[in-house]
N, C-alpha and C. Protein backbone atom coordinates (compact mmCIF):
# COMPACT_ATOMS: atom_id res chain seq x y z
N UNK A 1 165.29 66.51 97.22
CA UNK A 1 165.33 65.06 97.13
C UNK A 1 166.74 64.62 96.82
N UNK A 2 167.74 65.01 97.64
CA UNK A 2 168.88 64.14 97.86
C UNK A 2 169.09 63.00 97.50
N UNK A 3 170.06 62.79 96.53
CA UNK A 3 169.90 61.23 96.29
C UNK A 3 171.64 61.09 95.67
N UNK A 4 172.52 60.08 96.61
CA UNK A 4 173.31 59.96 96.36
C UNK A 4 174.19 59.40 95.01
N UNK A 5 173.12 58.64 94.34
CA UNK A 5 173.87 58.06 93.48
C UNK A 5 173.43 58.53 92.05
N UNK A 6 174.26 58.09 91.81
CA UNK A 6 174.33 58.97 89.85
C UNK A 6 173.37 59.06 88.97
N UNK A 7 172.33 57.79 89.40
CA UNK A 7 170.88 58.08 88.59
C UNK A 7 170.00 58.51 88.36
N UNK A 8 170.17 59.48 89.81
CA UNK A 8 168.59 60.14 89.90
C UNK A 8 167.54 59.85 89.54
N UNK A 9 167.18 58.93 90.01
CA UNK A 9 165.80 58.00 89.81
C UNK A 9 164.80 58.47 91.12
N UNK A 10 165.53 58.70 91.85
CA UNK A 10 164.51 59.63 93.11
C UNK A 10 163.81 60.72 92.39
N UNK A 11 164.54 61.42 91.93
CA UNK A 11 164.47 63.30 91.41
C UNK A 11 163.51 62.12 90.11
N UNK A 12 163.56 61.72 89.05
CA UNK A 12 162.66 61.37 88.06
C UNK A 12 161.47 60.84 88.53
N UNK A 13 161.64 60.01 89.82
CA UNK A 13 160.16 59.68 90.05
C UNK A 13 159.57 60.69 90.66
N UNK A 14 159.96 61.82 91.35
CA UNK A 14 159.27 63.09 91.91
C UNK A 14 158.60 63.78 91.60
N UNK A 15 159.39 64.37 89.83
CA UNK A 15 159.25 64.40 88.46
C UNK A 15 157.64 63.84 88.03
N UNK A 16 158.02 62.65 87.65
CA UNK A 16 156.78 62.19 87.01
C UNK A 16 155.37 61.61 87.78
N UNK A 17 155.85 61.97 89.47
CA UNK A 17 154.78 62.13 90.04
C UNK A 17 154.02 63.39 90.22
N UNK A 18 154.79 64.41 89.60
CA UNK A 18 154.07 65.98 89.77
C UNK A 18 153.50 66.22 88.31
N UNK A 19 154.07 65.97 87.54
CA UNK A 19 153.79 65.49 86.03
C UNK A 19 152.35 65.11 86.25
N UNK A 20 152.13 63.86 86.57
CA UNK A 20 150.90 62.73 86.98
C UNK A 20 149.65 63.87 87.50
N UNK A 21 150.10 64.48 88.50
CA UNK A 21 149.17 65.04 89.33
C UNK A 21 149.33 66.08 88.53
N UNK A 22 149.83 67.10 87.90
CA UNK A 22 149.23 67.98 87.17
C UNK A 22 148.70 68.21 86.07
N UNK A 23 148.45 66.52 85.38
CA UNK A 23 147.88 66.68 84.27
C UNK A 23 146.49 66.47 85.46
N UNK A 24 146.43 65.28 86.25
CA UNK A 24 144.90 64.87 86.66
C UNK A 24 144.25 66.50 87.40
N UNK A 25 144.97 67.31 88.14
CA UNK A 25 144.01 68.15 88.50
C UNK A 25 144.10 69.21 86.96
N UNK A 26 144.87 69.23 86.19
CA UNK A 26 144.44 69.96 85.17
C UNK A 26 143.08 69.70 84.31
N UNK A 27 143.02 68.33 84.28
CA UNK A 27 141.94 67.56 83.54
C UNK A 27 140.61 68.04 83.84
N UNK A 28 140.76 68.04 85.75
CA UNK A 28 139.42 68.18 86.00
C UNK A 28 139.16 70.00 86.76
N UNK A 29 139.87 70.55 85.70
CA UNK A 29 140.01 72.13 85.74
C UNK A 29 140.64 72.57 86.71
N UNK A 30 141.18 72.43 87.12
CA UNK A 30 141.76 72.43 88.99
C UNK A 30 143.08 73.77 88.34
N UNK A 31 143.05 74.61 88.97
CA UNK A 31 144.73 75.76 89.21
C UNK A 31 145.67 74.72 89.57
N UNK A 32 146.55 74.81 88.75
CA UNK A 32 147.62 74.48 88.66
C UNK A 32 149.75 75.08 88.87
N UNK A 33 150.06 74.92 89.49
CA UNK A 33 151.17 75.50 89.69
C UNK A 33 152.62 75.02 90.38
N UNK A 34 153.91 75.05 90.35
CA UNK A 34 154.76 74.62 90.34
C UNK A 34 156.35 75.02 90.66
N UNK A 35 156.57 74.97 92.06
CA UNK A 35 158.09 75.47 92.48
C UNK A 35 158.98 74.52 92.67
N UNK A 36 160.10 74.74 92.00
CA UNK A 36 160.89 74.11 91.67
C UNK A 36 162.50 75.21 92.74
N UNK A 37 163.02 74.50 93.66
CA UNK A 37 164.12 74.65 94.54
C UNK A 37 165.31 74.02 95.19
N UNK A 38 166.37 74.39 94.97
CA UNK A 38 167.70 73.95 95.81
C UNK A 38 167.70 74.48 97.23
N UNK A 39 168.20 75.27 97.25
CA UNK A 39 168.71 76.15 98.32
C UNK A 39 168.08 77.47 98.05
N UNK A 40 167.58 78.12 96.97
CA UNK A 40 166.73 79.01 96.59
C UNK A 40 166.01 78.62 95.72
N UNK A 41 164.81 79.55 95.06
CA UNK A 41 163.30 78.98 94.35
C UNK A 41 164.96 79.51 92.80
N UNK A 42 164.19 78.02 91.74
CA UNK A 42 164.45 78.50 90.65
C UNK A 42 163.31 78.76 89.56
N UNK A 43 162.48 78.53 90.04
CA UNK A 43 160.70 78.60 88.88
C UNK A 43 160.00 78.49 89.98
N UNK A 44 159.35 79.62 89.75
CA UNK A 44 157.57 79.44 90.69
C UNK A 44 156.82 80.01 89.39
N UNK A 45 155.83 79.21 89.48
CA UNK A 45 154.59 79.54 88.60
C UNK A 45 153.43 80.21 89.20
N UNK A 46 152.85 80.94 88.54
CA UNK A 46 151.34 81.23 88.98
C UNK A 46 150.38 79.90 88.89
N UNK A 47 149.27 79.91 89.24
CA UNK A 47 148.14 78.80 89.44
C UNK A 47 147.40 79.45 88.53
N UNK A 48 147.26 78.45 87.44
CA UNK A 48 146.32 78.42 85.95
C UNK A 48 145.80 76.98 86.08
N UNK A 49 145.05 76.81 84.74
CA UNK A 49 144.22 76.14 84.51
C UNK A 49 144.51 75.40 82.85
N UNK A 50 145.15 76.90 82.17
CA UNK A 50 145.42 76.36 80.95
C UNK A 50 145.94 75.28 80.31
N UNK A 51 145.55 74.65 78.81
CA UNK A 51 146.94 73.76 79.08
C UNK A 51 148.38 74.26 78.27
N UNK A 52 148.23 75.20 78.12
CA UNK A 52 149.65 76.23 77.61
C UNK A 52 150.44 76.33 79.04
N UNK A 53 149.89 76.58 79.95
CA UNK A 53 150.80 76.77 81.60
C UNK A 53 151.01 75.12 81.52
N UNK A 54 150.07 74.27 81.27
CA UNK A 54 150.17 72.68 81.49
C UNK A 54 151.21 72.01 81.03
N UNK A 55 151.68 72.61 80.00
CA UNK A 55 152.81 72.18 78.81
C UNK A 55 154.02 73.31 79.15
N UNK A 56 153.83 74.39 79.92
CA UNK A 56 154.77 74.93 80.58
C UNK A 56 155.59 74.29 81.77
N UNK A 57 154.54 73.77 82.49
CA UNK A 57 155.42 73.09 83.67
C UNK A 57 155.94 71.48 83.37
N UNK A 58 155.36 70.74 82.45
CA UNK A 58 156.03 69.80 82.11
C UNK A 58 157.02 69.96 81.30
N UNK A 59 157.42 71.16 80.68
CA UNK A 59 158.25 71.52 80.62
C UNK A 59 159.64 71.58 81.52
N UNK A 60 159.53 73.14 82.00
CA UNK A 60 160.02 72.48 83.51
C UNK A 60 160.16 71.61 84.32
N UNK A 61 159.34 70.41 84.70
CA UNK A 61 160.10 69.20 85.23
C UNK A 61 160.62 68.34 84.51
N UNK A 62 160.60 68.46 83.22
CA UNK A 62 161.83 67.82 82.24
C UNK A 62 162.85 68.56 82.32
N UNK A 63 163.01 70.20 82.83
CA UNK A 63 164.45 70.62 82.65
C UNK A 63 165.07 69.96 83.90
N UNK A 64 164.01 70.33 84.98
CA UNK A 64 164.77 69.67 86.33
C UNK A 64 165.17 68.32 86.57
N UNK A 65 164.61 67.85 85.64
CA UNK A 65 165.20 66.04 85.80
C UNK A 65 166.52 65.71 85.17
N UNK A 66 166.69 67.04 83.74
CA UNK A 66 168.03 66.67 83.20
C UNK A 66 168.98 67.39 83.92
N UNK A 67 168.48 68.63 84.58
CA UNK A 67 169.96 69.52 85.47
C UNK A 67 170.85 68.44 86.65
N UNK A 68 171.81 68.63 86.37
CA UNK A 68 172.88 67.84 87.16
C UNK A 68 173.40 68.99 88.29
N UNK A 69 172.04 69.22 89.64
CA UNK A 69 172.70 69.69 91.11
C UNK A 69 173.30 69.19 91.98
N UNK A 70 173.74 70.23 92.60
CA UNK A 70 174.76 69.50 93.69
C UNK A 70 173.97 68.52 95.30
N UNK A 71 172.38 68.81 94.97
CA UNK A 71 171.60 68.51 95.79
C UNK A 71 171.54 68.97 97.19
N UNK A 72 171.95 69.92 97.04
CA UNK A 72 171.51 71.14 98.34
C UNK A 72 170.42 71.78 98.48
N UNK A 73 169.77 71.86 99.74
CA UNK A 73 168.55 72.21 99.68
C UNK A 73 168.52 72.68 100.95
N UNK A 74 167.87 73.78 101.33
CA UNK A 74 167.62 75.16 102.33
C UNK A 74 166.07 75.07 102.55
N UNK A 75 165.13 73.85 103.13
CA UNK A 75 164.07 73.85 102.93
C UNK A 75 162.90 75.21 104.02
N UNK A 76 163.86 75.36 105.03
CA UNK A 76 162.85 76.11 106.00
C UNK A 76 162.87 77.59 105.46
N UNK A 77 164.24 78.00 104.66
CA UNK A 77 164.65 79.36 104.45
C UNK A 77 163.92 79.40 102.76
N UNK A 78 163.62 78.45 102.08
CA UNK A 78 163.05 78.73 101.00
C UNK A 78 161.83 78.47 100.86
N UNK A 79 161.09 77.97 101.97
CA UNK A 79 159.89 77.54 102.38
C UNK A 79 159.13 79.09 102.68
N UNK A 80 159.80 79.96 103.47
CA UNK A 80 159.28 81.24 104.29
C UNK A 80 159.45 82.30 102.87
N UNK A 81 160.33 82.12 102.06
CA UNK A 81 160.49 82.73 100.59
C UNK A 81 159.04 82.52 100.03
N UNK A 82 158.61 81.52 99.65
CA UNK A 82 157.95 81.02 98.53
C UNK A 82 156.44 81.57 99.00
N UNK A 83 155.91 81.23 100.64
CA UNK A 83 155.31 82.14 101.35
C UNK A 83 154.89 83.45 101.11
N UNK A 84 156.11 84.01 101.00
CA UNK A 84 156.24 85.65 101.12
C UNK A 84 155.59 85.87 99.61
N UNK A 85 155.91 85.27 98.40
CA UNK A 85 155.61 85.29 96.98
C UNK A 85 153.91 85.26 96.96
């Protein structure tokens, strides 16, 4: 999610739309899980249910909202990665 200007308000609303959706399918017991990528995967999660993994990945998309990338992204070559996992 490329976003040229300094606020990253794209990347936060992405953020707190995966946030959103992983508390609601957590709620209603649903596997849960979460890859996070530039140009290569930096976090892939397994698919749980818990809410210890739940509070893990909102975790993680609070780190990714504060990291300052260069916004490069390799989607077909990290797409066939994440696959292979």
């Amino acid at each position: 999610m490329y976003n040229p200007e300094k606020s990253h308000a794209k990347m936060k609303f992405g953020a707190l739309s995966a946030a959103a959706l992983t508390y609601l399918l957590s709620s209603q017991r649903d596997a849960v899980g979460l890859t996070t990528f530039s140009d290569q995967i930096h976090f892939q999660s397994t698919l749980k249910t818990t809410r210890a993994h739940t509070n893990q990945l909102f975790g993680e998309l609070e780190r990714v909202v504060n990291h300052q990338g260069d916004g490069a992204t390799r989607i077909p070559g990290v797409r066939s990665e994440i696959a292979q996992r």
